[in-house]
C-alpha atoms as a PDB file:
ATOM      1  CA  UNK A   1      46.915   3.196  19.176  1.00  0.00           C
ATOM      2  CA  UNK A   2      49.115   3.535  21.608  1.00  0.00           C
ATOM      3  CA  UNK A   3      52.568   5.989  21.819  1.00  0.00           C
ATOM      4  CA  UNK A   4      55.676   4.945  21.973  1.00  0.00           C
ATOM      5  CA  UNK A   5      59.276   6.387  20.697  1.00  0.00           C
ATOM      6  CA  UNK A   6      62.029   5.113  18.133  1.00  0.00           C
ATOM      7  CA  UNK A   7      65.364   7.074  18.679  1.00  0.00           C
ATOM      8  CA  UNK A   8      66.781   9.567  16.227  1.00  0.00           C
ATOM      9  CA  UNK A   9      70.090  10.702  15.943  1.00  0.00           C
ATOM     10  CA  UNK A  10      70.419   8.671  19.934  1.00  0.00           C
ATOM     11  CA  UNK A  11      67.070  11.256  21.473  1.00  0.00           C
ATOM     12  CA  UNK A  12      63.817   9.436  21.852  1.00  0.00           C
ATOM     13  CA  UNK A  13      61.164  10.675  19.282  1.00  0.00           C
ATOM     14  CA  UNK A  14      57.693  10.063  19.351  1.00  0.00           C
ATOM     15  CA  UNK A  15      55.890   6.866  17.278  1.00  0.00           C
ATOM     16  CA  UNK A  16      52.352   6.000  16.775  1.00  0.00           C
ATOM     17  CA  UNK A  17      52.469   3.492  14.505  1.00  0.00           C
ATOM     18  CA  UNK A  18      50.211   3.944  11.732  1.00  0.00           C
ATOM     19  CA  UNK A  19      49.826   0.936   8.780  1.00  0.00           C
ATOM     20  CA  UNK A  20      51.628   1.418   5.497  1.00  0.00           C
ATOM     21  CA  UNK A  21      48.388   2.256   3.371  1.00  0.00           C
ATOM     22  CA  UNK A  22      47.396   5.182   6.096  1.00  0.00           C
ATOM     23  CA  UNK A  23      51.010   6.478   5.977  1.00  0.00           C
ATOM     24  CA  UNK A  24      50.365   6.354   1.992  1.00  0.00           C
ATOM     25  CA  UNK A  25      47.161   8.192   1.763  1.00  0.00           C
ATOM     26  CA  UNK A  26      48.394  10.676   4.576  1.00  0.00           C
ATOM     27  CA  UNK A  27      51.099  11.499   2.221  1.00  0.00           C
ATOM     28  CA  UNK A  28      49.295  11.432  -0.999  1.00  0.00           C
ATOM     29  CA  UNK A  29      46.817  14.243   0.262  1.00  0.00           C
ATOM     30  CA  UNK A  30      49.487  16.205   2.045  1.00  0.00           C
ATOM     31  CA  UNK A  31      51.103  16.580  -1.827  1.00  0.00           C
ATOM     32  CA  UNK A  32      48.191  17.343  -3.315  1.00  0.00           C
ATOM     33  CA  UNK A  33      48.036  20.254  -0.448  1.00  0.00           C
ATOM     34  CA  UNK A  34      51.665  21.234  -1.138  1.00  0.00           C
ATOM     35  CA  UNK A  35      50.731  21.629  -4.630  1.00  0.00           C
ATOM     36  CA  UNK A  36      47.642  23.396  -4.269  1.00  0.00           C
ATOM     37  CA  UNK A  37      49.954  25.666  -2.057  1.00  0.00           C
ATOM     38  CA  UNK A  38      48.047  25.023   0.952  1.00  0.00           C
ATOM     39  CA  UNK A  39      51.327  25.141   3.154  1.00  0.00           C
ATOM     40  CA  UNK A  40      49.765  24.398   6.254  1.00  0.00           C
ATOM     41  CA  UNK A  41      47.309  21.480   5.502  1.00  0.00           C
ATOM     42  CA  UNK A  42      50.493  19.591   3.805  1.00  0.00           C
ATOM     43  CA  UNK A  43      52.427  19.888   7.221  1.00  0.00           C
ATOM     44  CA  UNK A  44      49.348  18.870   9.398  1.00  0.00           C
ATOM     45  CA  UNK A  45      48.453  15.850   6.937  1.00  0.00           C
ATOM     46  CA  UNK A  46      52.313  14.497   6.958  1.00  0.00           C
ATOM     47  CA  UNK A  47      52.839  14.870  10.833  1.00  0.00           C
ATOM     48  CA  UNK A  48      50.970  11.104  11.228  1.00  0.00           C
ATOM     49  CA  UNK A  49      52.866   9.970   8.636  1.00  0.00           C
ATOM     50  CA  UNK A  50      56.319  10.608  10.183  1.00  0.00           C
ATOM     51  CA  UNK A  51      55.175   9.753  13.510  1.00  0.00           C
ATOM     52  CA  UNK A  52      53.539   6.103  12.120  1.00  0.00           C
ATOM     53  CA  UNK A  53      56.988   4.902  10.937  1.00  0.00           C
ATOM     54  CA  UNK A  54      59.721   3.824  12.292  1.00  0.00           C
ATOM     55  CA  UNK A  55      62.507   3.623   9.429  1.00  0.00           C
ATOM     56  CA  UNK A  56      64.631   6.215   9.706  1.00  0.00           C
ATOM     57  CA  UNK A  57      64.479   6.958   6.143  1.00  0.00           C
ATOM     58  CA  UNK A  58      60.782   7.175   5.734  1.00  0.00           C
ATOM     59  CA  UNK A  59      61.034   9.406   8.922  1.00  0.00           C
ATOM     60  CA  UNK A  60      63.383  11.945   7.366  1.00  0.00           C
ATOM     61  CA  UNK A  61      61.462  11.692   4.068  1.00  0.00           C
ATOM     62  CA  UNK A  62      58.432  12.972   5.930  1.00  0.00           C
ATOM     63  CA  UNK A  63      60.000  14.894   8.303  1.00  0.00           C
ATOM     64  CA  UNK A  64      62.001  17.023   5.251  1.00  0.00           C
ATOM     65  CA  UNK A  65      58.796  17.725   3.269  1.00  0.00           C
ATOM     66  CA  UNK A  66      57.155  19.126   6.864  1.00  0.00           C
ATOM     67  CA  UNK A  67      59.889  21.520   7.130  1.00  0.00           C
ATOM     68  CA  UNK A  68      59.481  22.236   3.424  1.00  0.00           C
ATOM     69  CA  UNK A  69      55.767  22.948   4.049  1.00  0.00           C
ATOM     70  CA  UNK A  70      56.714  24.858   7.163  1.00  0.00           C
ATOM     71  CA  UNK A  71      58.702  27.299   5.446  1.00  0.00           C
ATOM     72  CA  UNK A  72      56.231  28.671   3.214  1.00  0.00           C
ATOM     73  CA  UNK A  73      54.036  28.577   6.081  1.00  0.00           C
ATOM     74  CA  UNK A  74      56.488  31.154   7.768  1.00  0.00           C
ATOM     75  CA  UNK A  75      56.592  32.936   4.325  1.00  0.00           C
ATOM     76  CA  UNK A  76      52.486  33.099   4.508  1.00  0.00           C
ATOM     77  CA  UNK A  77      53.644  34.807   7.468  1.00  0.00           C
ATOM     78  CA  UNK A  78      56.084  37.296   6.033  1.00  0.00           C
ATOM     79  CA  UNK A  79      58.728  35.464   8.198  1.00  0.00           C
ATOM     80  CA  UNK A  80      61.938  35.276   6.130  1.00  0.00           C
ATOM     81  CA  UNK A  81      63.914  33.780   8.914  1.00  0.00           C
ATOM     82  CA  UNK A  82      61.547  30.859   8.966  1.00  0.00           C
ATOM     83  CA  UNK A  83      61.225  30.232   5.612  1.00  0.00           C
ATOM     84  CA  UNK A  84      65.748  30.202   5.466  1.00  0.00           C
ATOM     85  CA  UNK A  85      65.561  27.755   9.056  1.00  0.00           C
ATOM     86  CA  UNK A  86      62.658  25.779   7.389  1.00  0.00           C
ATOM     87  CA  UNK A  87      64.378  25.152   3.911  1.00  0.00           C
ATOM     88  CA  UNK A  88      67.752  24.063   5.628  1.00  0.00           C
ATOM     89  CA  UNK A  89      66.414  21.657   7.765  1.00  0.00           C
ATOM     90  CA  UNK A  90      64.261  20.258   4.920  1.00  0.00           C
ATOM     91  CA  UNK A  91      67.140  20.097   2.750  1.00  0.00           C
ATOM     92  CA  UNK A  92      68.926  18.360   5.572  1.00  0.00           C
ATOM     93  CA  UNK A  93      66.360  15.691   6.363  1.00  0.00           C
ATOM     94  CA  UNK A  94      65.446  15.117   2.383  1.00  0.00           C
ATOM     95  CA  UNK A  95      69.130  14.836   1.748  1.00  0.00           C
ATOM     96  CA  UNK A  96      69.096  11.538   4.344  1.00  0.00           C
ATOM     97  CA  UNK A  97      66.736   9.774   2.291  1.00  0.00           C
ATOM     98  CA  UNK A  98      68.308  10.271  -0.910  1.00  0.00           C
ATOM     99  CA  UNK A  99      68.914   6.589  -2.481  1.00  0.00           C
ATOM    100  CA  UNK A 100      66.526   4.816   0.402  1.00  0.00           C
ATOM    101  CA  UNK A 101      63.674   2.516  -0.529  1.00  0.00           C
ATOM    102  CA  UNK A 102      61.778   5.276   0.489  1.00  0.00           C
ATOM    103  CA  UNK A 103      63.057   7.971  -1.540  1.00  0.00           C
ATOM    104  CA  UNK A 104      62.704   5.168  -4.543  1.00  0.00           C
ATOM    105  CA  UNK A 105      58.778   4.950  -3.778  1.00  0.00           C
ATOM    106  CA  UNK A 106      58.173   8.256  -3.057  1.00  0.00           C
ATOM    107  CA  UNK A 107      57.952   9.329  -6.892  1.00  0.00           C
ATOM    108  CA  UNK A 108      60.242  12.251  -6.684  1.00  0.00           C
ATOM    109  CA  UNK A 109      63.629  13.321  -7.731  1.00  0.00           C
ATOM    110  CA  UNK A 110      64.967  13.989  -4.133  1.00  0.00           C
ATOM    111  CA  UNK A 111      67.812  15.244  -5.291  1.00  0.00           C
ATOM    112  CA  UNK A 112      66.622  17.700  -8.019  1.00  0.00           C
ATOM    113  CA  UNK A 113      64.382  18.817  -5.192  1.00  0.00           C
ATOM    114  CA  UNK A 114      67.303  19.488  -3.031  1.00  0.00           C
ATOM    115  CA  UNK A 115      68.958  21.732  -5.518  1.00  0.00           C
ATOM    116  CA  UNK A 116      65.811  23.800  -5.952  1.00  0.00           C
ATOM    117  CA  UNK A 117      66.063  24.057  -2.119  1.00  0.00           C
ATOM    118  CA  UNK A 118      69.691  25.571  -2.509  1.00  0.00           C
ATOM    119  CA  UNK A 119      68.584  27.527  -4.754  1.00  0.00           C
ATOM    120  CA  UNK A 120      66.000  29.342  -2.477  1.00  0.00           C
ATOM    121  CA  UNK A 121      68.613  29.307   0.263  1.00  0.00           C
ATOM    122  CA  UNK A 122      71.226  30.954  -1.356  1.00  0.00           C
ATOM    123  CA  UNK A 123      68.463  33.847  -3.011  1.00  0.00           C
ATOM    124  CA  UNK A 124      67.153  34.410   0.805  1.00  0.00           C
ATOM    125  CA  UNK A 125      71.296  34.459   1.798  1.00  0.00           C
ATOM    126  CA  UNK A 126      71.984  36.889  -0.803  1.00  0.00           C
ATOM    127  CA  UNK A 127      68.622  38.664   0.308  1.00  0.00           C
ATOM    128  CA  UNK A 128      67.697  37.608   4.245  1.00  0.00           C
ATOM    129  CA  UNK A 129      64.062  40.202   3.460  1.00  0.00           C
ATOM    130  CA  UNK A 130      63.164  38.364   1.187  1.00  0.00           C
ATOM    131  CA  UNK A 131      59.807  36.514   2.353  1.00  0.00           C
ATOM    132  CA  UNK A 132      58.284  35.544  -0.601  1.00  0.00           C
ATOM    133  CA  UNK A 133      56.720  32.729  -1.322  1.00  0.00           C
ATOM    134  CA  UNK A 134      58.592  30.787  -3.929  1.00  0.00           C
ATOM    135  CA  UNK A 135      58.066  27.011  -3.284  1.00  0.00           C
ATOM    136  CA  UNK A 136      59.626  24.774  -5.184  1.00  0.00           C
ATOM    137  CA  UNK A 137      58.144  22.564  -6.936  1.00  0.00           C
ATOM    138  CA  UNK A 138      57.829  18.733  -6.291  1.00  0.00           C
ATOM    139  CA  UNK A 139      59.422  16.968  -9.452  1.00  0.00           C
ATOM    140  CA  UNK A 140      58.722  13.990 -10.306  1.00  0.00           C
ATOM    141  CA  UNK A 141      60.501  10.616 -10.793  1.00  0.00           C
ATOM    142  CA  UNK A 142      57.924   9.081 -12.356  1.00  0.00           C
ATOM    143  CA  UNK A 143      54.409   9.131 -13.133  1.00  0.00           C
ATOM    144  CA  UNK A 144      51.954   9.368 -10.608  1.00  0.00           C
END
């Protein structure tokens, strides 16, 4: 597989493309990490995922839920600061997938997750110690 980049916002970002089905599994067991609140393993399995696409929307789909992980990786780490830089950018990303073929296959409610996010945000504004690890949950769409 070789590298090559798709441009983001007008910067060159890096693509490996990956086929749909690996992109799909990739994700599938980075949830099931998220959920199991293994923070870290969620952001590593998603990484190929992002980098294997090159729609814009599937990239900030994936790219939203890494920063989501990464937060509560930086709150594993007692960083509050990383958790609050984390959640904004994931709330950012997530919220430019809203209504995309993406967001309508991922099986969430990107929206309901972006709320949750503001909620966190405005807890760590009104409290910028506060490191805890409070990840939202992923609701659901649909069944899985």
């Amino acid at each position: 597989m070789s590298g090559a980049t798709v441009l983001q916002n007008g910067r060159p970002k890096a693509y490996r493309p990956l086929a749909a089905a690996d992109r799909r599994r990739a994700y599938d067991a980075a949830l099931k990490a998220y959920e199991r609140d293994d923070f870290f393993e969620a952001h590593e399995l998603l990484e190929p995922a992002w980098m294997g696409t090159d729609d814009p929307a599937e990239r900030a789909l994936h790219q939203g839920l890494i920063k989501l992980a990464a937060a509560f990786v930086h709150g594993v780490r007692g960083n509050p600061t990383g958790i609050a830089k984390n959640l904004a950018g994931a709330r950012d990303r997530l919220a430019e997938a809203v209504g995309t073929p993406p967001d309508r296959a991922s099986g969430f409610d990107l929206p309901a997750l972006i709320a949750a996010i503001d909620e966190r945000l405005t807890a760590l504004e009104a409290d910028p110690t506060d490191g805890s690890i409070d990840a939202p949950a992923l609701p659901r769409s649909q069944p899985r």
